[in-house]
Protein backbone atom coordinates (compact mmCIF):
# COMPACT_ATOMS: atom_id res chain seq x y z
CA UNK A 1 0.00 0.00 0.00
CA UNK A 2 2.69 2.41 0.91
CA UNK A 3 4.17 1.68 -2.37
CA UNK A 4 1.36 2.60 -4.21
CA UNK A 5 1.30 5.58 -2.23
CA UNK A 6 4.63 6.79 -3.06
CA UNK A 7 4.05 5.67 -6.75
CA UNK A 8 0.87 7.60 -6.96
CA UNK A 9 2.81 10.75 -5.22
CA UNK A 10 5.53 10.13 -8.07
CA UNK A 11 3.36 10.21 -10.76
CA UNK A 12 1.16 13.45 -10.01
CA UNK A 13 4.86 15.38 -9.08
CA UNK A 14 5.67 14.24 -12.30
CA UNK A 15 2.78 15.57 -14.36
CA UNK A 16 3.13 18.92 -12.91
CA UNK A 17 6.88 19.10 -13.29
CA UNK A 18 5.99 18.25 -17.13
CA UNK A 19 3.45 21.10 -16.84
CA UNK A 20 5.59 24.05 -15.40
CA UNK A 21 8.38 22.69 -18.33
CA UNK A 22 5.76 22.84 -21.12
CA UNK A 23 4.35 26.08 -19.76
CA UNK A 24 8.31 27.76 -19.75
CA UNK A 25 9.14 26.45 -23.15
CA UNK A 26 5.52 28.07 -24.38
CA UNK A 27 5.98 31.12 -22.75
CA UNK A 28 9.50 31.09 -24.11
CA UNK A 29 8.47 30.08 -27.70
CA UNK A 30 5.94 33.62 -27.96
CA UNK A 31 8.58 35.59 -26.57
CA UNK A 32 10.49 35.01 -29.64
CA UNK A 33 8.01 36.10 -32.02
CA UNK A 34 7.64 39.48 -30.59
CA UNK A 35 8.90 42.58 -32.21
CA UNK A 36 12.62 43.22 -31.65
CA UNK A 37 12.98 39.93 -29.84
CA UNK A 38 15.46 38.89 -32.79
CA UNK A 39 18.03 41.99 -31.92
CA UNK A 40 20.78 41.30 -30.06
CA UNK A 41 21.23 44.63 -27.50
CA UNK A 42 24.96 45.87 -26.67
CA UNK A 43 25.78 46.16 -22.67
CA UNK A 44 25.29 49.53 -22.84
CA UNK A 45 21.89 49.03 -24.58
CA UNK A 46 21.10 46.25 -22.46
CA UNK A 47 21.58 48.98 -19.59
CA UNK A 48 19.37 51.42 -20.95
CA UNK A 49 16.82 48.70 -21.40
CA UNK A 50 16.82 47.44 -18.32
CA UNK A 51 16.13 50.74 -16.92
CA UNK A 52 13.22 51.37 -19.07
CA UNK A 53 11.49 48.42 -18.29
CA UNK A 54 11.92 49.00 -14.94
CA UNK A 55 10.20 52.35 -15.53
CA UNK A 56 7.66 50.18 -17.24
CA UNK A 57 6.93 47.90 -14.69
CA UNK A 58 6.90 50.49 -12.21
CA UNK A 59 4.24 52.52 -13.71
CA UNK A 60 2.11 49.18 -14.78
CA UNK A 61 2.00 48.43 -10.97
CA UNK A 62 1.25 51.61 -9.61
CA UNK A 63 -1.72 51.74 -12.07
CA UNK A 64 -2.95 48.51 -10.99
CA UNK A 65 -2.37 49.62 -7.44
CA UNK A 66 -4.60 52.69 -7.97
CA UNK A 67 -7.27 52.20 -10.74
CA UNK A 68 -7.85 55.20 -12.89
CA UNK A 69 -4.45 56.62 -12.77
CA UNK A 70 -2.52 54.30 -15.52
CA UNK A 71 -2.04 57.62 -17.72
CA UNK A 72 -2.48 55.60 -21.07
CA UNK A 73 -6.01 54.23 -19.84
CA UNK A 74 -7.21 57.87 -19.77
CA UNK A 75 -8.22 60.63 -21.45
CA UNK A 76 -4.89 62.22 -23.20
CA UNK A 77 -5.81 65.75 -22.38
CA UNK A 78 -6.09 64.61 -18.66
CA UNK A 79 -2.97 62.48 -18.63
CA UNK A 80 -0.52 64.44 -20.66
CA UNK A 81 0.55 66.37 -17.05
CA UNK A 82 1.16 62.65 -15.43
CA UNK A 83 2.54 61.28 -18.95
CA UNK A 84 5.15 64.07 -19.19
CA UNK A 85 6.56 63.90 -15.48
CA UNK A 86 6.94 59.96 -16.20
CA UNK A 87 10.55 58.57 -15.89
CA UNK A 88 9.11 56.53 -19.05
CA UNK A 89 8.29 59.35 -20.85
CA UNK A 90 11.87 60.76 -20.03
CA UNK A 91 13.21 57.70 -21.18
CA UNK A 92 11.44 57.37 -24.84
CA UNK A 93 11.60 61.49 -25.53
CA UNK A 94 15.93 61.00 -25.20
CA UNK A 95 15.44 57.98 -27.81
CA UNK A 96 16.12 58.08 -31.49
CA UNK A 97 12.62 57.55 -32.95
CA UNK A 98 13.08 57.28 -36.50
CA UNK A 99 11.13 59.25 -39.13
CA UNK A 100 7.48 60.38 -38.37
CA UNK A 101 5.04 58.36 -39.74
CA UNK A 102 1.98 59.43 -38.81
CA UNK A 103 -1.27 58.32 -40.88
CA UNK A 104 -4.50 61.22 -40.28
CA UNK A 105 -7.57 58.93 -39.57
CA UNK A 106 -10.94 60.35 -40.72
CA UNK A 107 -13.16 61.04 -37.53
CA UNK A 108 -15.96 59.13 -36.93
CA UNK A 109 -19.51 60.39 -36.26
CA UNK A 110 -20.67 59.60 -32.34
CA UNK A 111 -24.50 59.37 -32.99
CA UNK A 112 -24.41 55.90 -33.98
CA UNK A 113 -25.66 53.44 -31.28
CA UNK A 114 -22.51 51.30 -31.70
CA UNK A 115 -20.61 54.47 -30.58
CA UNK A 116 -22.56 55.14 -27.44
CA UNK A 117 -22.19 53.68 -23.86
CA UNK A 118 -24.84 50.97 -23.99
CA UNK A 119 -26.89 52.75 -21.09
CA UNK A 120 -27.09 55.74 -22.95
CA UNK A 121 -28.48 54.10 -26.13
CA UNK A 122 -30.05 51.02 -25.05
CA UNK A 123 -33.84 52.72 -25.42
CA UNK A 124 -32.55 53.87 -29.30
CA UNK A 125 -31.47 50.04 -29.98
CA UNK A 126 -35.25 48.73 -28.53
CA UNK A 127 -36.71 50.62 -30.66
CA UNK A 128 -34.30 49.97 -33.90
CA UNK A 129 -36.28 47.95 -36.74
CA UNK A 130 -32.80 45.76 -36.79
CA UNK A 131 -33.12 44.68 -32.85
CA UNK A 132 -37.18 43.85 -33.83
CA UNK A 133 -35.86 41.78 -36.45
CA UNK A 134 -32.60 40.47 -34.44
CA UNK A 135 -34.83 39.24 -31.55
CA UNK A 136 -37.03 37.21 -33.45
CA UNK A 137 -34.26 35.22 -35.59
CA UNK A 138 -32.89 31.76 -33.97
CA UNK A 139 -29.86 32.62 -31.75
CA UNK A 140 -28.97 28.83 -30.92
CA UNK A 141 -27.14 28.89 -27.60
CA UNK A 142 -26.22 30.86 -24.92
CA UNK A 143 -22.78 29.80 -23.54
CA UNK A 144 -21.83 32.47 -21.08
CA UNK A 145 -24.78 33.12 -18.21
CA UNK A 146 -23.80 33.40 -14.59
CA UNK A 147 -27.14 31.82 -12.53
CA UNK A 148 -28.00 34.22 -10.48
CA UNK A 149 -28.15 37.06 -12.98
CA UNK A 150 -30.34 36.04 -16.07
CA UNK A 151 -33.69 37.07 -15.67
CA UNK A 152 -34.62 40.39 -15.75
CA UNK A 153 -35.03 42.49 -13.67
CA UNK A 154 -38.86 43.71 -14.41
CA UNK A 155 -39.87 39.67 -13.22
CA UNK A 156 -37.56 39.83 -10.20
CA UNK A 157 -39.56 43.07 -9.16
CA UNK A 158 -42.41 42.10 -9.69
CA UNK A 159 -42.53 38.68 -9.24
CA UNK A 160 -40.19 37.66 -6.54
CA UNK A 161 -40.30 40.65 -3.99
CA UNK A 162 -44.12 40.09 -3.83
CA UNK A 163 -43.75 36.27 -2.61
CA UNK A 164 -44.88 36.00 1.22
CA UNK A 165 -42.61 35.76 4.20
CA UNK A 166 -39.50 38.07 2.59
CA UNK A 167 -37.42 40.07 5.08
CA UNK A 168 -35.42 43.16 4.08
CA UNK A 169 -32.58 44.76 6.01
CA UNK A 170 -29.88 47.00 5.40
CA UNK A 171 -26.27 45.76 6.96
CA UNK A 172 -24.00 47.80 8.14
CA UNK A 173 -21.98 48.13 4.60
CA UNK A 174 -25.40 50.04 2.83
CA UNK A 175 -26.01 46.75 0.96
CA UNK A 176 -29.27 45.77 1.05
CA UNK A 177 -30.02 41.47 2.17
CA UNK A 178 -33.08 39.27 1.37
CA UNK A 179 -33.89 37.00 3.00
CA UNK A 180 -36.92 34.02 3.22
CA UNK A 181 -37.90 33.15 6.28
CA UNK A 182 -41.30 31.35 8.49
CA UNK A 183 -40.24 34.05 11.32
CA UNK A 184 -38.00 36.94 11.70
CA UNK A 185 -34.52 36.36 10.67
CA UNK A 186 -32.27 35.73 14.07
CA UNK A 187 -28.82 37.63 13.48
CA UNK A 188 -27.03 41.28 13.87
CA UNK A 189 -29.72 42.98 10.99
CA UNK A 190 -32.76 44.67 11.47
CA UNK A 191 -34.92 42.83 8.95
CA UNK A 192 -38.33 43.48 8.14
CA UNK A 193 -41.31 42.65 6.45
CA UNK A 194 -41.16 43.82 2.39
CA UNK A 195 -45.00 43.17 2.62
CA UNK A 196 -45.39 45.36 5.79
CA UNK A 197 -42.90 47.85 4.55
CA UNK A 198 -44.90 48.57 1.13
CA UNK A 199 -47.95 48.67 3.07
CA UNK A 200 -46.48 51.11 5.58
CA UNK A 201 -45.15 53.65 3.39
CA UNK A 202 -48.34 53.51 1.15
CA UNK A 203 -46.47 53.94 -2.10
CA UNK A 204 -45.60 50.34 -3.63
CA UNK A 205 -43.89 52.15 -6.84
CA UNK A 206 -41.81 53.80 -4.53
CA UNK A 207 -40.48 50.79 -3.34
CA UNK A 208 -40.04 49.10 -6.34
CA UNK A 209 -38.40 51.36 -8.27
CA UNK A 210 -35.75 51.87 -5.08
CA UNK A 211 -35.43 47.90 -4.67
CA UNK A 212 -34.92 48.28 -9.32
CA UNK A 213 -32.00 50.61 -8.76
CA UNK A 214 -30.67 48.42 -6.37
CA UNK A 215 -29.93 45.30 -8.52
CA UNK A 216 -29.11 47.23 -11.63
CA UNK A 217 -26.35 48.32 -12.89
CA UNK A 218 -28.25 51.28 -15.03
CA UNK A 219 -27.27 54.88 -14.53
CA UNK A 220 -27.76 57.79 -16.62
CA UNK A 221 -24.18 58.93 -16.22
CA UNK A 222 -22.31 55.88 -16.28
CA UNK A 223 -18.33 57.51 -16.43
CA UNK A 224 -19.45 59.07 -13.06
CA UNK A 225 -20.54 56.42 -11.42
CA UNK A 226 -18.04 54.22 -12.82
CA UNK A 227 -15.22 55.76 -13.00
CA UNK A 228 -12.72 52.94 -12.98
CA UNK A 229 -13.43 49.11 -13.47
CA UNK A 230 -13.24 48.40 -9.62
CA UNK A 231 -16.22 50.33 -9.05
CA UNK A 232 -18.37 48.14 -11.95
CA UNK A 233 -17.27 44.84 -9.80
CA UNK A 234 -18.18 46.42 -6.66
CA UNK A 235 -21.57 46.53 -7.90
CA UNK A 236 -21.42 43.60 -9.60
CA UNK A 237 -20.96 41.65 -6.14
CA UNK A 238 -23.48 44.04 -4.45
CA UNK A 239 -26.04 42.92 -7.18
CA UNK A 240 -25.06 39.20 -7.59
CA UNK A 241 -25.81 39.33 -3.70
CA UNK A 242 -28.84 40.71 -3.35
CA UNK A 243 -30.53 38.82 -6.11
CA UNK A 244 -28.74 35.57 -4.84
CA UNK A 245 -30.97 37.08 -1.31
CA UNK A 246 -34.12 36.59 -3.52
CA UNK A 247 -33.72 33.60 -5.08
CA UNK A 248 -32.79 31.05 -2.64
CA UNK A 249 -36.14 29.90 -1.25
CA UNK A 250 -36.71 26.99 -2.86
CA UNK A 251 -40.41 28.42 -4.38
CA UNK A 252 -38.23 31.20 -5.30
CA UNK A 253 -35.35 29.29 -6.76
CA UNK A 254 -37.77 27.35 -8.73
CA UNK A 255 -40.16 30.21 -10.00
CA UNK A 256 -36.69 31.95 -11.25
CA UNK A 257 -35.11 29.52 -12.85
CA UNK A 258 -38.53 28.68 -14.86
CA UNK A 259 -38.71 32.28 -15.91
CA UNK A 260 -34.85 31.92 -17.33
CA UNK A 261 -35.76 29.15 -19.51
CA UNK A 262 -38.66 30.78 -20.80
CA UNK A 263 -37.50 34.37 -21.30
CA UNK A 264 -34.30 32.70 -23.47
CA UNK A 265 -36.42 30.67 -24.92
CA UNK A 266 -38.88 33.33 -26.10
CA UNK A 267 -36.08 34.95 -27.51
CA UNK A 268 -35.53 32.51 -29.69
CA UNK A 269 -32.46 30.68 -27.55
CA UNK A 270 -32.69 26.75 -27.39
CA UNK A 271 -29.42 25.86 -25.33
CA UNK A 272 -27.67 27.69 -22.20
CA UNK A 273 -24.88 26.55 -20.71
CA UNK A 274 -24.89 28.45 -16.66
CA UNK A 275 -21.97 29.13 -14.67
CA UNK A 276 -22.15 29.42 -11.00
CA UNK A 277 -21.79 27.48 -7.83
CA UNK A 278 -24.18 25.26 -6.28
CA UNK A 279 -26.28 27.63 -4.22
CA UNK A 280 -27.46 26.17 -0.55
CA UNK A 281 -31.04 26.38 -1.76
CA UNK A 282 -33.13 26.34 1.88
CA UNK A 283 -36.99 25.70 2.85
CA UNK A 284 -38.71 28.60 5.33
CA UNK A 285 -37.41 26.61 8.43
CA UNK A 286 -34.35 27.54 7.07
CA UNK A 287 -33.56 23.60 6.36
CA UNK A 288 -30.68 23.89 3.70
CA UNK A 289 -31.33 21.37 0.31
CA UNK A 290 -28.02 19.01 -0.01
CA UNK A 291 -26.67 19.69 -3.23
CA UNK A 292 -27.54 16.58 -5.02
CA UNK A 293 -30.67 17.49 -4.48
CA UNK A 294 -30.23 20.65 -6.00
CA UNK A 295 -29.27 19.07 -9.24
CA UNK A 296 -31.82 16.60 -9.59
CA UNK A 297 -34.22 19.86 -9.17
CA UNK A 298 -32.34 21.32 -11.88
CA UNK A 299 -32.46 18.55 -14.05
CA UNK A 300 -36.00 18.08 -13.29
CA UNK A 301 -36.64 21.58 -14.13
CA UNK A 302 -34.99 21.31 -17.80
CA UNK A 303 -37.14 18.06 -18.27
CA UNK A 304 -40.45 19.42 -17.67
CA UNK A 305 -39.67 22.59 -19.76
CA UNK A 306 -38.07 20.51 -22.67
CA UNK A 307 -41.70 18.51 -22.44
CA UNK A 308 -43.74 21.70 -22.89
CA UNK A 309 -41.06 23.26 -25.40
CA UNK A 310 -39.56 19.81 -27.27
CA UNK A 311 -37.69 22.23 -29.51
CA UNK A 312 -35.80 23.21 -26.94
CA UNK A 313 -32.45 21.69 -26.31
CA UNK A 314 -31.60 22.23 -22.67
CA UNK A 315 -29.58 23.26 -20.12
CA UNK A 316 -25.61 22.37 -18.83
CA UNK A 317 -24.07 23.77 -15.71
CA UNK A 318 -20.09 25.08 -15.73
CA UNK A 319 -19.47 25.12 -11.80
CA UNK A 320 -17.46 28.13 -11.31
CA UNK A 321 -16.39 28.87 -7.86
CA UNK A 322 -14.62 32.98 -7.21
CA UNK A 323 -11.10 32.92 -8.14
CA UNK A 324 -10.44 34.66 -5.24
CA UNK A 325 -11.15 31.51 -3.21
CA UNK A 326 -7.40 29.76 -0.49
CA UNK A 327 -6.80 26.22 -1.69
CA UNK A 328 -8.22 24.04 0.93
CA UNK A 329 -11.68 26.07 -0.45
CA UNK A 330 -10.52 24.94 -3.91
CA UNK A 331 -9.56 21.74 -3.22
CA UNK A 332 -12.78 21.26 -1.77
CA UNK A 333 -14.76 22.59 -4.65
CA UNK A 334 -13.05 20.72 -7.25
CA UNK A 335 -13.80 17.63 -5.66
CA UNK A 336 -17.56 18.41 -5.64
CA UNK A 337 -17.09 19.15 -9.37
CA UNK A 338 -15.59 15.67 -9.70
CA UNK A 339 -18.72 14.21 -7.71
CA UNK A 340 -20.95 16.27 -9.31
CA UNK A 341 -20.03 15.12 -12.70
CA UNK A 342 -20.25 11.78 -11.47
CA UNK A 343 -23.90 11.86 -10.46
CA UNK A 344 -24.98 14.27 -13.06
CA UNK A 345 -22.78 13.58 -16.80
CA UNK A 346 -25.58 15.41 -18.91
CA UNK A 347 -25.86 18.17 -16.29
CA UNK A 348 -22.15 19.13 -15.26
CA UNK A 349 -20.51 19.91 -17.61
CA UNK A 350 -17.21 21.68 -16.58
CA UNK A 351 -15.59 23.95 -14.67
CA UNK A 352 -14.20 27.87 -14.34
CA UNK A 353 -13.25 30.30 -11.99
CA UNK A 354 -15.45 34.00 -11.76
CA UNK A 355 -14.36 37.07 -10.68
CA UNK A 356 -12.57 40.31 -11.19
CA UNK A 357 -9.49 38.58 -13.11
CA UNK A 358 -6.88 41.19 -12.28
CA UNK A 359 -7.67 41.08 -8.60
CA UNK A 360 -8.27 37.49 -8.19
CA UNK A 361 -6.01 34.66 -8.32
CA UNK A 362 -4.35 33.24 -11.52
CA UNK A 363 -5.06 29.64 -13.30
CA UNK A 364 -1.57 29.32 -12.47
CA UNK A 365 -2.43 29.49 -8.88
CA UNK A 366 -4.35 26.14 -9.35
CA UNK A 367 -3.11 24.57 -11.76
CA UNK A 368 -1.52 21.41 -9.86
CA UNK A 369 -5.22 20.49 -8.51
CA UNK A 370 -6.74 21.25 -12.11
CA UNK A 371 -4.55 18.87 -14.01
CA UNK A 372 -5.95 15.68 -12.45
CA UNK A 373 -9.74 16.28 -12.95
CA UNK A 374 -11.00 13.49 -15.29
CA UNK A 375 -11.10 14.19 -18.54
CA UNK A 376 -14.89 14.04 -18.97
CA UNK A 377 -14.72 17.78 -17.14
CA UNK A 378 -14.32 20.48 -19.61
CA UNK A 379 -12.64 23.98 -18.94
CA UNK A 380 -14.42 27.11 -19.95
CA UNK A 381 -11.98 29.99 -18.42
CA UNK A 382 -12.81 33.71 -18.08
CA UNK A 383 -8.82 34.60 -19.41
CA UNK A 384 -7.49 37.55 -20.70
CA UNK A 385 -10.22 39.65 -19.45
CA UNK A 386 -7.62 42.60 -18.76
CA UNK A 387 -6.37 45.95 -20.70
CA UNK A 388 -3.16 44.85 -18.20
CA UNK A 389 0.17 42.98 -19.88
CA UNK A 390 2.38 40.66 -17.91
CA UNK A 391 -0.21 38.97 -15.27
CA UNK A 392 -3.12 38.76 -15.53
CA UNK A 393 -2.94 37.86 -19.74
CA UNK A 394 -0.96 35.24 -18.94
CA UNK A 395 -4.40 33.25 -17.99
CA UNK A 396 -4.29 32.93 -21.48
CA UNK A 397 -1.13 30.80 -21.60
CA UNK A 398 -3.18 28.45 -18.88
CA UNK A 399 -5.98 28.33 -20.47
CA UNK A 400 -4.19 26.99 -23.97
CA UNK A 401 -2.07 24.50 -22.52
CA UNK A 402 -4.92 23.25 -20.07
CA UNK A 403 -6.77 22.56 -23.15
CA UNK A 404 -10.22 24.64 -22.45
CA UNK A 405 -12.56 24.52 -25.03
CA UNK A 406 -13.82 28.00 -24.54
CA UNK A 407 -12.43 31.14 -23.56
CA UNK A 408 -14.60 34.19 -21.65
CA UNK A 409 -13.68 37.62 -23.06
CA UNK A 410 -10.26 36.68 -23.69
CA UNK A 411 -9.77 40.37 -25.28
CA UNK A 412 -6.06 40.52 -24.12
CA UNK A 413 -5.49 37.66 -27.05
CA UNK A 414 -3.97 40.07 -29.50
CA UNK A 415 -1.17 40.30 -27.17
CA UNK A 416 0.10 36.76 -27.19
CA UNK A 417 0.32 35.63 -30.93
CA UNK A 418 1.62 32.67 -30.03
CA UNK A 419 -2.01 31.68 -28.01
CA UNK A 420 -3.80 33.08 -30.98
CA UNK A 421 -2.40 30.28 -32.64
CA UNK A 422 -2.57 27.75 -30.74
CA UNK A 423 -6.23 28.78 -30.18
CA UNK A 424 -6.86 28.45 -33.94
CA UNK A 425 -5.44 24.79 -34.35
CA UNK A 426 -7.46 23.72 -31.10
CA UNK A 427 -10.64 25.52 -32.49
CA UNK A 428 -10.99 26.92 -28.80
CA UNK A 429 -14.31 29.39 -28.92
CA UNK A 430 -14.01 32.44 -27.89
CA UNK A 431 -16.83 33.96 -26.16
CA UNK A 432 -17.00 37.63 -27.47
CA UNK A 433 -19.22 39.95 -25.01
CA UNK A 434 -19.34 43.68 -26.52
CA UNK A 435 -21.91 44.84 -24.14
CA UNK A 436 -20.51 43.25 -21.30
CA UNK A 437 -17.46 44.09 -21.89
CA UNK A 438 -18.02 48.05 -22.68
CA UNK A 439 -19.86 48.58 -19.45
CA UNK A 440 -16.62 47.98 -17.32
CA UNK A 441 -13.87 49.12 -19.85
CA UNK A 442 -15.83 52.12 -20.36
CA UNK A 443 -14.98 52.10 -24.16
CA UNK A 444 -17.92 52.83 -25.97
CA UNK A 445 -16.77 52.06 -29.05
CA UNK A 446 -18.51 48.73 -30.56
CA UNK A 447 -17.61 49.42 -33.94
CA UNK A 448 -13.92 47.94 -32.51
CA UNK A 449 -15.54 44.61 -31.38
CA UNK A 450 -14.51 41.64 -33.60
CA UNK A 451 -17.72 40.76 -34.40
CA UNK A 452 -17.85 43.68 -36.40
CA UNK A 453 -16.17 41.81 -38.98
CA UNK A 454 -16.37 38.47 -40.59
CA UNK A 455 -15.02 35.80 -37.88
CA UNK A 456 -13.62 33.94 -40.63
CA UNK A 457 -12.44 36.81 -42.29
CA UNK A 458 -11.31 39.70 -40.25
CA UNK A 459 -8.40 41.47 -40.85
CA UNK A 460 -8.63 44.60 -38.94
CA UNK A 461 -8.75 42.38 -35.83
CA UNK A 462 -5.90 39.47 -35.34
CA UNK A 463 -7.61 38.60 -32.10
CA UNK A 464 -10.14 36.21 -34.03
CA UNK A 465 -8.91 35.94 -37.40
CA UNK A 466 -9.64 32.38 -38.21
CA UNK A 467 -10.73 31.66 -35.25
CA UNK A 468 -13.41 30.10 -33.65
CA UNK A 469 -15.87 32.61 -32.03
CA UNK A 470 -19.06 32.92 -30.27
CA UNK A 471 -20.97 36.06 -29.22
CA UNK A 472 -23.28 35.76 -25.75
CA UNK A 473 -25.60 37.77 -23.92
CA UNK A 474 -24.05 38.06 -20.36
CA UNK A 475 -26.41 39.87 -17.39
CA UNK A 476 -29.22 41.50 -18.19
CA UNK A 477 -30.37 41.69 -15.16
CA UNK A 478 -27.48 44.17 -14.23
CA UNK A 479 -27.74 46.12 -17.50
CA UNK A 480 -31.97 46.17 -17.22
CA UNK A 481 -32.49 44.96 -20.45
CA UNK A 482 -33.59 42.09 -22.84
CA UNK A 483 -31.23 41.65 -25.32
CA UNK A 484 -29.55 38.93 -26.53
């Protein structure tokens, strides 16, 4: 037995020495190909270098440090100050640069939808003749929905904050917590009654409208109340907690996920693949559902809608724990995976990790537990969601060489040409997210999405060109909206 033991021990040391060698070489492989990686520097250029870098790195951290002060993620006319005092800029303005070869680009017109933060234009999209006609075509699947953020919001007003027995309170951060309960919650909030609260103030539309402005993400001036991507994940948790509050009851749980099916499926979606954890769904005695349980609900769920909808083609979970999670919490959670899988093949269907990327741990982080999950467990990794270079990216790298089959966001792509093309000869999807992805960035420009070009095609955009790629809907429940 000991033998074994030690074999076994052996074997997995082995695998992830392989790994970490495979990973160097690759890492090594793309450095070659990028520009000026041929030249061979003299000492005193390799000095000069060195220090620049330096510079470099120095400025990448304290930007990371302290979001909305990287002077190259702003606005040049605020920066230029911050930009000329640089030891960076010092550095490049004492450097040869060759002849000027500037090309004039013809400016663009900003009244165009495409060129409008999405909150700003989403009414003028609604009401477009091409979004009538969009929502009514067949959109085949959905592959990137988090659980507890796909319905919208109107039915989670209306709907869910009028079922009996729901407590509000406000805890001592401002965030508001639901909660479903037979009596009054027992801990350090001062819940009470929704019901009693609407019927004490008198004004029900009051209510609602402050509970809809709660769990969205919708603002009028979004680059105020955003001003940085930290503050769009703040509120993303805030949200994703409160409606994870609402939706938790079993009735609840069931009533909501019902309401999913049918709101993709009315717009004309017949698969979705959901990422989240398993949630510790609970009765009004507070008695917690085990989580097999939960997934034969789920998959009980899917059946009876598939019956009523046989066109339909159903449903697949991707458990994705926070990547902000120690290891013992990891190690725990990919063993449920593993379990899960086990008891539920046509359910589970792989694995990811959520989260702000550049605050949260890398794949690297994990990567000895992820290599021995069976290979019936598919990877489908939020990577390279970053405007950062030299951490956070380098999920990519993971991602390739842990074989996912799909990539979230993975906009930092254009960065690593030697992932683009590995991605292209594993046909790895990408999962391209405009919206999504211009609410946080704050770049309102959707004519520069990929998908503004042929996939197959593109060649203003070498982050999918021949590649495999795949456009999804994300939250609407955060953005208030319907579309797909």
């Amino acid at each position: 037995m000991l033998v074994v033991l030690v074999m076994s021990m052996f074997s997995n040391a082995t695998h992830e020495d392989n790994y970490y060698k495979q990973r160097k070489n690759f890492i090594s492989q793309e450095q070659k190909r990028f520009l000026g990686s041929e030249i061979v520097l003299t000492a005193r250029e390799e000095a000069v270098n060195s220090l620049l870098m330096e510079s470099k790195r120095q400025e990448f951290q304290r930007g990371m440090d302290t979001a909305g002060t990287f002077p190259p993620s702003r606005h040049f006319f605020l920066a230029r100050h911050d930009i000329e005092q640089s030891s960076v800029f010092s550095f490049i303005r004492r450097m040869p640069k060759g002849k000027d070869m500037y090309l004039s680009v013809e400016s663009i017109s900003h009244t165009a939808t495409s060129s409008r933060h999405f909150f700003l234009a989403r009414h003028d999209i609604e009401q477009s003749s091409m979004f009538s006609f969009i929502r009514r075509m067949p959109k085949g699947a959905s592959l990137h929905g988090h659980t507890f953020s796909l319905a919208s919001t109107d039915f989670l007003i209306n709907n869910l904050t009028y079922l009996p027995q729901l407590y509000l309170c406000v805890d001592n951060t401002g965030l508001l917590n639901f909660k479903f309960s037979e009596k009054v919650p027992d801990d350090n909030c001062e819940w009470v009654l929704l019901e009693m609260l609407r019927a004490s103030l008198g004004n029900a539309t009051f209510v609602d409208e402050f509970l809809r402005e709660q769990i969205t993400l919708k603002t009028d001036h979004p680059t105020e109340a955003y001003p940085t991507i930290n503050e769009v994940w703040e509120k993303f948790q805030d949200i994703f907690t409160m409606v994870n509050g609402l939706t938790r009851w079993r009735v609840a749980f069931e009533m909501y996920y019902n309401q999913v099916l049918q709101e993709f499926y009315e717009d004309n979606v017949m698969y979705l693949e959901i990422r989240g954890t398993i949630p510790k769904i609970y009765d009004l005695d507070g008695t917690i559902m085990p989580w097999k349980d939960f997934l034969a609900l789920m998959n009980q769920l899917n059946k009876q809608f598939s019956a009523l909808h046989p066109d339909f083609l159903g449903t697949k979970l991707i458990i994705s724990p926070s990547r902000t999670i120690n290891d013992s919490v990891m190690a725990a959670d990919i063993q449920r995976v593993v379990e899960a899988h086990e008891a539920f093949p046509d359910l589970v269907v792989g694995f990811d990790l959520v989260g702000q990327e550049d605050k949260g741990k890398s794949l690297l982080n994990f990567t000895d537990k992820l290599l021995h999950l069976p290979p019936g467990i598919n990877f489908f990794f939020h990577a390279g969601e970053t405007n950062w270079e030299g951490v956070t990216d380098m999920n990519l790298v993971d991602a390739v060489l842990l074989n996912a089959t799909r990539i979230g966001h993975g906009y930092a792509l254009n960065k690593h040409p030697l992932v683009l093309e590995r991605v292209k000869e594993k046909n790895i999807g990408i999962e391209v997210n405009p919206i999504s992805n211009q609410i946080p960035e704050g770049d309102c420009e959707l004519e520069r999405s990929p998908l503004t070009h042929p996939l197959s095609a593109s060649r203003e955009h070498v982050l999918i060109r021949g590649s495999c790629g795949v456009v999804v809907r994300g939250s609407p429940v955060m953005k208030r909206t319907t579309i797909t």
